[in-house]
C-alpha atoms as a PDB file:
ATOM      1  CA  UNK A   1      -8.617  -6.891   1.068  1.00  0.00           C
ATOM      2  CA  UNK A   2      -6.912  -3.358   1.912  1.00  0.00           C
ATOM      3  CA  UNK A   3      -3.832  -3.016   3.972  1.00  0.00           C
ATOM      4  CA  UNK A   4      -5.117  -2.546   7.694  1.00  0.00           C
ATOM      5  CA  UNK A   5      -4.091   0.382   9.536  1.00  0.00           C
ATOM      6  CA  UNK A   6      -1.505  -1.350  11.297  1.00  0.00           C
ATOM      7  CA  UNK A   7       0.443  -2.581   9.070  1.00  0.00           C
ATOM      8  CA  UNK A   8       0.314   0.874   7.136  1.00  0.00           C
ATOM      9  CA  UNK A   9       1.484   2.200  10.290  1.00  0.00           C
ATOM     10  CA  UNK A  10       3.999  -0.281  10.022  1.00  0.00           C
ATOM     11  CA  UNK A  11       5.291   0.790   6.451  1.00  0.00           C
ATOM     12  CA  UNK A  12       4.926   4.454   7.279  1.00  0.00           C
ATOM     13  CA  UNK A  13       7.853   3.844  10.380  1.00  0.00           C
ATOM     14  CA  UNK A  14       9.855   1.236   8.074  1.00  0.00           C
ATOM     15  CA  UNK A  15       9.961   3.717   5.147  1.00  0.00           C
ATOM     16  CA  UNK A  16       9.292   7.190   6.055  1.00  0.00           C
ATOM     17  CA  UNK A  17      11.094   9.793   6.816  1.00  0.00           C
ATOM     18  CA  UNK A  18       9.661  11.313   9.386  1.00  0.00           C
ATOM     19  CA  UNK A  19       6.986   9.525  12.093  1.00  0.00           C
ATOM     20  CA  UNK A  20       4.403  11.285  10.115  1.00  0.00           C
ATOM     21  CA  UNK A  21       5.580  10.868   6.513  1.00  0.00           C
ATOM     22  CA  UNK A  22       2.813   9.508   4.298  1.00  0.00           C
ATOM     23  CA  UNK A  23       3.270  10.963   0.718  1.00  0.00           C
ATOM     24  CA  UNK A  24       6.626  10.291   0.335  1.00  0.00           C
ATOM     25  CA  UNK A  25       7.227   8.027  -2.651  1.00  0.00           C
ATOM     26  CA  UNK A  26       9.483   5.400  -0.862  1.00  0.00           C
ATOM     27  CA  UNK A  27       6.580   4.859   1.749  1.00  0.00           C
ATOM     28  CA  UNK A  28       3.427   4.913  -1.584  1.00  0.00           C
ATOM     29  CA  UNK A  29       6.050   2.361  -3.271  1.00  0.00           C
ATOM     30  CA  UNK A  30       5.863   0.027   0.132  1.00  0.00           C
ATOM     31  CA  UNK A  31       1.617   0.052   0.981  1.00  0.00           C
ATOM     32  CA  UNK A  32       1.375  -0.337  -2.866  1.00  0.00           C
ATOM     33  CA  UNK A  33       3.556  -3.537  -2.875  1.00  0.00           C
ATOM     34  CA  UNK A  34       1.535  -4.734   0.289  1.00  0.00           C
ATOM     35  CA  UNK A  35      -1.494  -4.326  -1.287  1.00  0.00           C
ATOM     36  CA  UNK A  36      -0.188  -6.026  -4.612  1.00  0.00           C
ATOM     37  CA  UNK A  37       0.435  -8.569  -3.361  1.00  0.00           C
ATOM     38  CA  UNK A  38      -2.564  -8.897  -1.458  1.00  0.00           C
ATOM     39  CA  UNK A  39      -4.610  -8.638  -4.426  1.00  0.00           C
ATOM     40  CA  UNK A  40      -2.453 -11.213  -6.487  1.00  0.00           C
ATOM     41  CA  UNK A  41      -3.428 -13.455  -3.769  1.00  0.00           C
ATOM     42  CA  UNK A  42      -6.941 -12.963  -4.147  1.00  0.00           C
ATOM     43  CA  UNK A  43      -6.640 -13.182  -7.983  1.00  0.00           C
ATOM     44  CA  UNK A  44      -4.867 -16.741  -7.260  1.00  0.00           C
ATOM     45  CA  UNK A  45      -8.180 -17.710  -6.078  1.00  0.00           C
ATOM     46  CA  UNK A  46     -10.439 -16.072  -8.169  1.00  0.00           C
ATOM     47  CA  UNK A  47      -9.130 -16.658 -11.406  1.00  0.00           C
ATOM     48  CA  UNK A  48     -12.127 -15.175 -13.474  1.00  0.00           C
ATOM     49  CA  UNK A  49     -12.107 -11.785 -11.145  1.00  0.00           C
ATOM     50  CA  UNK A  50     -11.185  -9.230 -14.610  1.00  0.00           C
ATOM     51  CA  UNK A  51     -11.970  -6.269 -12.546  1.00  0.00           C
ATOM     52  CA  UNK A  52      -9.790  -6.696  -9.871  1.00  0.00           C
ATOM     53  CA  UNK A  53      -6.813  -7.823 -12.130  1.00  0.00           C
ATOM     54  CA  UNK A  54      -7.589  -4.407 -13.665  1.00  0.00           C
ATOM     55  CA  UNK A  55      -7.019  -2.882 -10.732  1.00  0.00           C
ATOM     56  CA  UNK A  56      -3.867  -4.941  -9.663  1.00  0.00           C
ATOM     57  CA  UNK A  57      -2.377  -3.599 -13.251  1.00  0.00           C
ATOM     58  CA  UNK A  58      -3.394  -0.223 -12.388  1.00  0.00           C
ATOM     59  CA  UNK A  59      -1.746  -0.311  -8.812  1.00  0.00           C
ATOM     60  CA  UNK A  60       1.618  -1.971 -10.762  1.00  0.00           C
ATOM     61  CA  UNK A  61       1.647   0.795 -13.147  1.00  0.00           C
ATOM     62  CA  UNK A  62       1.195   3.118 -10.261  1.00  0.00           C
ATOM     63  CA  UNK A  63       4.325   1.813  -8.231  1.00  0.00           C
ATOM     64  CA  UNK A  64       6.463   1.399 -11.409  1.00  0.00           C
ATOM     65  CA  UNK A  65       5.838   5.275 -12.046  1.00  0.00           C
ATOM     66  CA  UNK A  66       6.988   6.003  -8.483  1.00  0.00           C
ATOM     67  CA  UNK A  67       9.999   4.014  -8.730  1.00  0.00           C
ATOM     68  CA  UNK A  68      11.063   5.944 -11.896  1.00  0.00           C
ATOM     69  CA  UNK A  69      10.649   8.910 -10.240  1.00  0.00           C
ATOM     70  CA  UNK A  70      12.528   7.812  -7.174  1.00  0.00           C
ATOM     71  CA  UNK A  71      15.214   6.434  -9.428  1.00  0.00           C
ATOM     72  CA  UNK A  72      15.446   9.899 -11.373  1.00  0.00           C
ATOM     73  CA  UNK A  73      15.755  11.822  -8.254  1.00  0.00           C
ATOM     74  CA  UNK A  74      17.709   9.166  -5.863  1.00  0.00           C
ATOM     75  CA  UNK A  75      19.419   6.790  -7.769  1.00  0.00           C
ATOM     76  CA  UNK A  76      20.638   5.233  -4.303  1.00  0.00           C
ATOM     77  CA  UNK A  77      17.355   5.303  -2.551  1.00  0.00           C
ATOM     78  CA  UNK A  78      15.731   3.567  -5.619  1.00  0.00           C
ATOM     79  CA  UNK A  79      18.543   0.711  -5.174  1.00  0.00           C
ATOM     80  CA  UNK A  80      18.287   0.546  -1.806  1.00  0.00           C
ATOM     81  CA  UNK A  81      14.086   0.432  -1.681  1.00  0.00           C
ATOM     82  CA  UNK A  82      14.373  -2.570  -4.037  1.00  0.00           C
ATOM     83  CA  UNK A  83      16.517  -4.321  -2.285  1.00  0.00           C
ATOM     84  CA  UNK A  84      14.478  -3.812   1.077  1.00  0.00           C
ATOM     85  CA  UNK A  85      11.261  -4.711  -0.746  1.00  0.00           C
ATOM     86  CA  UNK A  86      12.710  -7.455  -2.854  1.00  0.00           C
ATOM     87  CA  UNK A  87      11.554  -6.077  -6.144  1.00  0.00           C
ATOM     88  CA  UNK A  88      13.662  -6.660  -9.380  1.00  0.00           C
ATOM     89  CA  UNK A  89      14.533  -4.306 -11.402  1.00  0.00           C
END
């Protein structure tokens, strides 16, 4: 149910920026929306699963505290990350 290391790989290239940028918030805001909405497919299923929809709010409060602090420091690269993730505002 995690994101595999591929498709972190993936993220890391898509969003980093560097080859080897993994802390940076834009690329955190991107493998936490993969695994979102990984987990609110699994919570489709599982309906009575409380402890992972804790966990799903925990990762969403996680990503919208990113994005405020990408938005306080980079008011375009906010803009520009939700647009590429298609995440409204």
């Amino acid at each position: 149910m995690s994101v595999t290391k591929d498709r972190k790989r993936e993220l890391i290239d898509q969003y980093g920026r560097t080859e080897s940028d993994t802390g940076s918030p834009e690329v955190q805001v991107s493998i936490l929306t993969s695994r979102i909405a990984e987990m609110t497919k699994h919570l489709q299923l599982h309906k009575k699963d409380f402890a992972s929809r804790r966990g799903l709010l925990g990762m969403v409060s996680r990503r919208r505290r990113l994005l405020d602090y990408v938005k306080r420091t980079n008011p375009q690269s906010y803009l520009d990350l939700l647009r590429r993730l298609d995440l409204r505002k």
